[in-house]
PDB file of N, CA and C in Angstrom:
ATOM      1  N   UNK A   1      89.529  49.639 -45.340  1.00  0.00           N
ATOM      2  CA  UNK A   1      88.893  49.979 -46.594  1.00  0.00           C
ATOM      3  C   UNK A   1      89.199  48.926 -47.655  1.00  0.00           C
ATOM      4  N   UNK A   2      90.295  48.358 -47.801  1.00  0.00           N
ATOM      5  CA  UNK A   2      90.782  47.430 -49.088  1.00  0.00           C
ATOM      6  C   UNK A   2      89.988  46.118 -48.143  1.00  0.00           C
ATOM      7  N   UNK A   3      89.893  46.049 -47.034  1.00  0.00           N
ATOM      8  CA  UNK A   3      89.771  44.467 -47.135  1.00  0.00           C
ATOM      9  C   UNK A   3      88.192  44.324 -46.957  1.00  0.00           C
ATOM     10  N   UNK A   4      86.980  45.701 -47.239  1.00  0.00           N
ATOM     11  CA  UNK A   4      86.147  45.961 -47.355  1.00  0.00           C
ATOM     12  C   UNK A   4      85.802  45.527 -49.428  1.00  0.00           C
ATOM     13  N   UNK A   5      86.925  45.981 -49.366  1.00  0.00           N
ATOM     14  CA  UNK A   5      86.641  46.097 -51.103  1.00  0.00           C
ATOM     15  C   UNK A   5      86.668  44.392 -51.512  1.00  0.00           C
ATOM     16  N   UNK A   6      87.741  43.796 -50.379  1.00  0.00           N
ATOM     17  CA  UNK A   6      88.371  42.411 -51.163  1.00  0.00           C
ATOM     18  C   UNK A   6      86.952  41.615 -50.759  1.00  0.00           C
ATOM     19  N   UNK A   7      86.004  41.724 -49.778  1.00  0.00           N
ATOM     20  CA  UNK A   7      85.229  40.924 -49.032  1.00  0.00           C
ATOM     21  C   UNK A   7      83.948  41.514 -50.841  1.00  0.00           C
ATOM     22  N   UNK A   8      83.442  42.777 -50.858  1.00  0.00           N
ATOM     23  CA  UNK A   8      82.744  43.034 -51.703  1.00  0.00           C
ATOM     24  C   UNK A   8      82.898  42.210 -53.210  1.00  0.00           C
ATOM     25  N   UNK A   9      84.476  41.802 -53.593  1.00  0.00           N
ATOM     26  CA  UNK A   9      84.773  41.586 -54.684  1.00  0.00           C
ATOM     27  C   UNK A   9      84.743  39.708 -54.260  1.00  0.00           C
ATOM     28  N   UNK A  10      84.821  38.937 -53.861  1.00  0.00           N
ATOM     29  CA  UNK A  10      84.247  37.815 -53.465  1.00  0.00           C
ATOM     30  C   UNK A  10      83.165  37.460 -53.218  1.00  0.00           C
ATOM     31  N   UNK A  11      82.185  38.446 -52.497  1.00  0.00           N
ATOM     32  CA  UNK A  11      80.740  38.228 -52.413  1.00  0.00           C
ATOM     33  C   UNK A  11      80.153  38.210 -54.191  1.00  0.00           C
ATOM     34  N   UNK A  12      80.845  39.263 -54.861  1.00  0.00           N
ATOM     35  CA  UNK A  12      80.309  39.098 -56.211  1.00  0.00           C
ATOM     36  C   UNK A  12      80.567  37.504 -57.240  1.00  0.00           C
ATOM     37  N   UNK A  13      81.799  37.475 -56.741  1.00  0.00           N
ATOM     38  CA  UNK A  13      82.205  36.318 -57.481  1.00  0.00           C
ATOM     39  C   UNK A  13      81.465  35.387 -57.514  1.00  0.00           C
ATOM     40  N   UNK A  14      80.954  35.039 -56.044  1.00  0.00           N
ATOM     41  CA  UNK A  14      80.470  33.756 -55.319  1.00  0.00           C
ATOM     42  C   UNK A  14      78.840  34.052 -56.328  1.00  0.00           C
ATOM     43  N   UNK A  15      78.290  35.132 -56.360  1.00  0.00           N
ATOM     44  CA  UNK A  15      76.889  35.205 -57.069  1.00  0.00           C
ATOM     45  C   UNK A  15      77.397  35.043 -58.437  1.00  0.00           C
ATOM     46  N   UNK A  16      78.657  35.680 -58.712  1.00  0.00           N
ATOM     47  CA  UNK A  16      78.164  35.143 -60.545  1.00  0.00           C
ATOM     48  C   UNK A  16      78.738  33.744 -60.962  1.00  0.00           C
ATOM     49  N   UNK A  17      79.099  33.241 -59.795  1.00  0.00           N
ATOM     50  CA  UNK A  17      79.395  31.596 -60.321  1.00  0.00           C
ATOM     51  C   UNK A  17      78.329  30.541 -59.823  1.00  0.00           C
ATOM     52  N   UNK A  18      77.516  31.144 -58.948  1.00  0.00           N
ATOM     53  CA  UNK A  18      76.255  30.835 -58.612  1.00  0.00           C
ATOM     54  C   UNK A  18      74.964  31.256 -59.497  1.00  0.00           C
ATOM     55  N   UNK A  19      75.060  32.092 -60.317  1.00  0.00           N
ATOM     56  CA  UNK A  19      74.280  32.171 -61.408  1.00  0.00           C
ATOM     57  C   UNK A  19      74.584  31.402 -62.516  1.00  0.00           C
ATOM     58  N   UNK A  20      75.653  31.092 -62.396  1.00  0.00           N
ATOM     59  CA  UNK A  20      76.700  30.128 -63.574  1.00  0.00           C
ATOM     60  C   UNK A  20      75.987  28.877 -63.530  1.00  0.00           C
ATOM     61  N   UNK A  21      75.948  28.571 -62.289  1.00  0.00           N
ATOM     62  CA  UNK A  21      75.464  26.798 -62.143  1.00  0.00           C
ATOM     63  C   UNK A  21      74.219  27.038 -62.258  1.00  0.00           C
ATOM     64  N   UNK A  22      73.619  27.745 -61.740  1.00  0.00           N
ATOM     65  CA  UNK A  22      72.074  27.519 -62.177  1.00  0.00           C
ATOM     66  C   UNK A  22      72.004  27.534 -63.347  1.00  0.00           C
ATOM     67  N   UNK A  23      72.448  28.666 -64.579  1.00  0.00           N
ATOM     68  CA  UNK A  23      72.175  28.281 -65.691  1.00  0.00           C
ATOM     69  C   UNK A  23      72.930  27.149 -66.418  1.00  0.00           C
ATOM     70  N   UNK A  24      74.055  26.207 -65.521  1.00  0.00           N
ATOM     71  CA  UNK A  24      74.206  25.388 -66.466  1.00  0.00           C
ATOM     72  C   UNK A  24      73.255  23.909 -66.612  1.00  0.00           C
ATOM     73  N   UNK A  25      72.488  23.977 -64.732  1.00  0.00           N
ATOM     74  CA  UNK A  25      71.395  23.004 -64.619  1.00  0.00           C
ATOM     75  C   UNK A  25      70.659  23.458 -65.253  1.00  0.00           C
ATOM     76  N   UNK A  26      70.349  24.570 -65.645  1.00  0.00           N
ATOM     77  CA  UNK A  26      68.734  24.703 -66.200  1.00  0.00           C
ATOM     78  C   UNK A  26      68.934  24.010 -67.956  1.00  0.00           C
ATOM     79  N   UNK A  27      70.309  24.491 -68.456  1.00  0.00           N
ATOM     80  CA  UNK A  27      70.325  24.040 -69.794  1.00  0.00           C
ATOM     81  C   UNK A  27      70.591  22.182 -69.387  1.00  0.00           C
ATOM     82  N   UNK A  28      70.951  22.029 -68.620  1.00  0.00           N
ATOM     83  CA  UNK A  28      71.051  20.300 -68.409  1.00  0.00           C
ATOM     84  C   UNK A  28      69.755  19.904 -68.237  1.00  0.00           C
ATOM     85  N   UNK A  29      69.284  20.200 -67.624  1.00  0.00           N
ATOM     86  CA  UNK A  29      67.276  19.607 -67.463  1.00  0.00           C
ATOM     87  C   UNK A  29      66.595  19.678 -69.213  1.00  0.00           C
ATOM     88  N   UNK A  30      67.479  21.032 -69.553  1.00  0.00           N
ATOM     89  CA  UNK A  30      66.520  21.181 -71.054  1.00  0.00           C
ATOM     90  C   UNK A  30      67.351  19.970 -72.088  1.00  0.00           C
ATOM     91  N   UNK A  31      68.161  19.550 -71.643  1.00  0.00           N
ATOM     92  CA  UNK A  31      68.556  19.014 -72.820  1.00  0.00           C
ATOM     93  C   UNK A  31      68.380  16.928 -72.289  1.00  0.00           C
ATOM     94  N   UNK A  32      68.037  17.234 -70.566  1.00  0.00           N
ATOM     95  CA  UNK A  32      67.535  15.889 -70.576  1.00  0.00           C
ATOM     96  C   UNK A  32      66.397  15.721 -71.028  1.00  0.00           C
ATOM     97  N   UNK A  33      65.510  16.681 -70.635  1.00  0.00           N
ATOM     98  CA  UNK A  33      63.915  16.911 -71.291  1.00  0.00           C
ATOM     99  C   UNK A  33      63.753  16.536 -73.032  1.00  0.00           C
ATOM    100  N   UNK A  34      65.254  17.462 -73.633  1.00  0.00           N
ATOM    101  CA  UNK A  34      65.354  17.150 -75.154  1.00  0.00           C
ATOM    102  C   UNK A  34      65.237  15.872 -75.435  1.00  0.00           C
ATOM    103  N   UNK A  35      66.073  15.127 -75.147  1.00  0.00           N
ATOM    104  CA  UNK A  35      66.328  13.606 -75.024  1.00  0.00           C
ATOM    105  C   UNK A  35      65.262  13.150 -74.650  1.00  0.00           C
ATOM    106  N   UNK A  36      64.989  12.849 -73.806  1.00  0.00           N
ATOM    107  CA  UNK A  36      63.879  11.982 -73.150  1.00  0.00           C
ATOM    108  C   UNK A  36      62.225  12.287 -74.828  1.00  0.00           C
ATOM    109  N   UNK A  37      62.488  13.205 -75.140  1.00  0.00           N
ATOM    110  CA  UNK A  37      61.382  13.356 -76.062  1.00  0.00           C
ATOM    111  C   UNK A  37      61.665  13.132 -77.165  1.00  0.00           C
ATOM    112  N   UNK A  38      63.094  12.568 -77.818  1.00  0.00           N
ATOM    113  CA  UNK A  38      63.327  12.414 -78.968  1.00  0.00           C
ATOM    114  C   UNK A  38      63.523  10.812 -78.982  1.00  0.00           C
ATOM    115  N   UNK A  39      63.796  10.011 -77.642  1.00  0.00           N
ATOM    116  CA  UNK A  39      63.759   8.916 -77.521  1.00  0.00           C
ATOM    117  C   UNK A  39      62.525   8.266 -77.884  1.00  0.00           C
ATOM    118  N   UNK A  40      61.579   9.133 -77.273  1.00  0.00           N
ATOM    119  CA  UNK A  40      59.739   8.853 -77.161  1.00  0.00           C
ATOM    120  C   UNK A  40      59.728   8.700 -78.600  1.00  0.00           C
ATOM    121  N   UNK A  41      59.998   9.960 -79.669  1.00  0.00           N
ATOM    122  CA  UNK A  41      59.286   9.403 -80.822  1.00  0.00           C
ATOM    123  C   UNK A  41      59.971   8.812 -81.396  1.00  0.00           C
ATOM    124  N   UNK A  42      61.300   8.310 -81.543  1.00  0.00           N
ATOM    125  CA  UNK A  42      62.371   7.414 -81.880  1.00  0.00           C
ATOM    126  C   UNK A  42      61.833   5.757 -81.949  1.00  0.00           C
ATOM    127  N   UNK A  43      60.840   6.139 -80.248  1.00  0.00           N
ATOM    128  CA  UNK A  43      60.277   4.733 -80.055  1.00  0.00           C
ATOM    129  C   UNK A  43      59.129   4.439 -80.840  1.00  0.00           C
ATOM    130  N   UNK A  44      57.951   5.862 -81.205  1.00  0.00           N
ATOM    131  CA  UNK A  44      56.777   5.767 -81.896  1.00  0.00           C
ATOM    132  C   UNK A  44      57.097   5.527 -83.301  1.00  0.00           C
ATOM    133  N   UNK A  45      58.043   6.200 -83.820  1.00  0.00           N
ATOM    134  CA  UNK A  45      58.443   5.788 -85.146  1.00  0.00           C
ATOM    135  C   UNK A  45      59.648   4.619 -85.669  1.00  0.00           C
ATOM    136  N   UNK A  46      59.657   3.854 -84.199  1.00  0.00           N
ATOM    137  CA  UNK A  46      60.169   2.438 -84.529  1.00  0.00           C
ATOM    138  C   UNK A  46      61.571   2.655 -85.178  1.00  0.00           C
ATOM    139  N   UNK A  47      62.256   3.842 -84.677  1.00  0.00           N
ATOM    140  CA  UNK A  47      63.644   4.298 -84.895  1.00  0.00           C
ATOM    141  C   UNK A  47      64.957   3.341 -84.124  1.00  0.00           C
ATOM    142  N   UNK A  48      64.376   3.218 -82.680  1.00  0.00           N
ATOM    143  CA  UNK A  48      64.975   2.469 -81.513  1.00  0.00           C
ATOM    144  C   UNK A  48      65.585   1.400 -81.818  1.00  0.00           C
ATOM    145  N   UNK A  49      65.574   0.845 -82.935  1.00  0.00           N
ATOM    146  CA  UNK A  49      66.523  -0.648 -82.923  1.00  0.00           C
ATOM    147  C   UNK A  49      67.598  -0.695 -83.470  1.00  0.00           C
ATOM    148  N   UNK A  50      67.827  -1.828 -82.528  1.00  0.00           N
ATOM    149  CA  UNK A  50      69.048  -2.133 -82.455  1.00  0.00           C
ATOM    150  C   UNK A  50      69.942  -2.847 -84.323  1.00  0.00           C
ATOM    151  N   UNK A  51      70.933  -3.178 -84.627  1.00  0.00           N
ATOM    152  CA  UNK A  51      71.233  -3.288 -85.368  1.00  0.00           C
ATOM    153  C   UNK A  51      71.048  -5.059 -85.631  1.00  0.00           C
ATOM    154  N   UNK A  52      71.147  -5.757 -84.035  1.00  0.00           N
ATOM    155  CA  UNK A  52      70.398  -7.112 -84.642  1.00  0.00           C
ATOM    156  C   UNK A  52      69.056  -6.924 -84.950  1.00  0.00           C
ATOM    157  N   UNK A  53      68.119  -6.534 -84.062  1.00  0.00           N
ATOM    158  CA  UNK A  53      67.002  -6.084 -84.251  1.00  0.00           C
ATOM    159  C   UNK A  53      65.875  -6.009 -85.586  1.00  0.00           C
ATOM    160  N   UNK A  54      66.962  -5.421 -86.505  1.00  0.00           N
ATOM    161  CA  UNK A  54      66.309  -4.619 -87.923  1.00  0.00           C
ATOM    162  C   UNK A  54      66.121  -5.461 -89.251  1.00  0.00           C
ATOM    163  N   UNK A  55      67.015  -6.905 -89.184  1.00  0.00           N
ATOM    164  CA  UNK A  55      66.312  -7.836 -89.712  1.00  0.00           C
ATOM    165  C   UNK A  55      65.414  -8.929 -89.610  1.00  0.00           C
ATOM    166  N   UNK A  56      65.120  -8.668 -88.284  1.00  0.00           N
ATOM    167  CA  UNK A  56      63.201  -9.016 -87.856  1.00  0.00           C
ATOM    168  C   UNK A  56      62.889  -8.326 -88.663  1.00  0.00           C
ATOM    169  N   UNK A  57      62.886  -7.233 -87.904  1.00  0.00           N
ATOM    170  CA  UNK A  57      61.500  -5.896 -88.471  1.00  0.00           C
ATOM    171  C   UNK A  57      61.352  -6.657 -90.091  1.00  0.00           C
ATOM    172  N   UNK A  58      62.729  -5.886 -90.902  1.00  0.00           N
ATOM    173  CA  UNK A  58      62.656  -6.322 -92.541  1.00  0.00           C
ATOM    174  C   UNK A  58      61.711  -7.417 -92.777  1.00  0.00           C
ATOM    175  N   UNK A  59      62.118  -8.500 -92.076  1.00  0.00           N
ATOM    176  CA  UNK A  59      61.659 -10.079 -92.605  1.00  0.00           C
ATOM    177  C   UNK A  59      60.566  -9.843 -92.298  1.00  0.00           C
ATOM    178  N   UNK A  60      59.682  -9.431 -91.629  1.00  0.00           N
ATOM    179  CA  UNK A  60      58.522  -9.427 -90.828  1.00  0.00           C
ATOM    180  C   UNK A  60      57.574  -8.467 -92.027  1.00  0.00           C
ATOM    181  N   UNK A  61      58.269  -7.109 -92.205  1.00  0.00           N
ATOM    182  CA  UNK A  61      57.248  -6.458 -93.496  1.00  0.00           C
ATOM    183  C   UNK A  61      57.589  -7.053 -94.280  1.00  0.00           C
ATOM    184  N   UNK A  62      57.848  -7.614 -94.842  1.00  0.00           N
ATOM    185  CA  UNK A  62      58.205  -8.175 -96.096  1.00  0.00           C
ATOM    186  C   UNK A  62      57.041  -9.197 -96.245  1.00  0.00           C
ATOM    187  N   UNK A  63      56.935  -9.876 -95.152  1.00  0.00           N
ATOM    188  CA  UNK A  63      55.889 -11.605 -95.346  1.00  0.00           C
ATOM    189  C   UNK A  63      54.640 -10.597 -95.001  1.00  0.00           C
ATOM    190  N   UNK A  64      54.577  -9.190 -94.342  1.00  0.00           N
ATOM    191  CA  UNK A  64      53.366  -8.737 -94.557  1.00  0.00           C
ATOM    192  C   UNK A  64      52.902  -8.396 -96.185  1.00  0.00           C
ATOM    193  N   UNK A  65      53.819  -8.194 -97.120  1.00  0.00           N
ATOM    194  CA  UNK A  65      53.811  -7.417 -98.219  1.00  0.00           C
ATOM    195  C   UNK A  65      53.403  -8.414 -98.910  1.00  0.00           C
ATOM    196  N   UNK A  66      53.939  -9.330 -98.854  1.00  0.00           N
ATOM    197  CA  UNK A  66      53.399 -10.946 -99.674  1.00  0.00           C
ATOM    198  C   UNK A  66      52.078 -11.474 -99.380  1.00  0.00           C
ATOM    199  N   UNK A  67      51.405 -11.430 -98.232  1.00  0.00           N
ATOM    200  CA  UNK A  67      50.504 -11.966 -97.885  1.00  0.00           C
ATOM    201  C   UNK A  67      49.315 -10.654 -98.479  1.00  0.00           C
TER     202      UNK A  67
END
């Protein structure tokens, strides 16, 4: 009877740490998904550069602003 109970009380374990990982992949996919879409408009709104990078850009609107 107890080693009925001990086998029952491991079978549970094994499912709720197996529900565990699934929900911790599912929040990992959502938060690569997050990323991957904040990069995208990071890139559309010309967020992405780098810190040498950003005095192109500057110099570059600037001789647009003059012209």
């Amino acid at each position: 009877m107890r080693l009925g109970l001990d086998v029952n009380v491991q079978k549970l374990e094994a499912d709720k740490m197996r529900k565990g990982k699934n929900e911790a992949k599912e929040d990992l996919d959502g938060l690569k998904t997050d990323y991957k879409k904040l990069r995208l408009s990071m890139k559309t709104a010309r967020l992405g550069k780098t810190s040498k990078q950003w005095p192109d850009l500057l110099e570059s609107q600037n001789e647009k602003v003059r012209l």
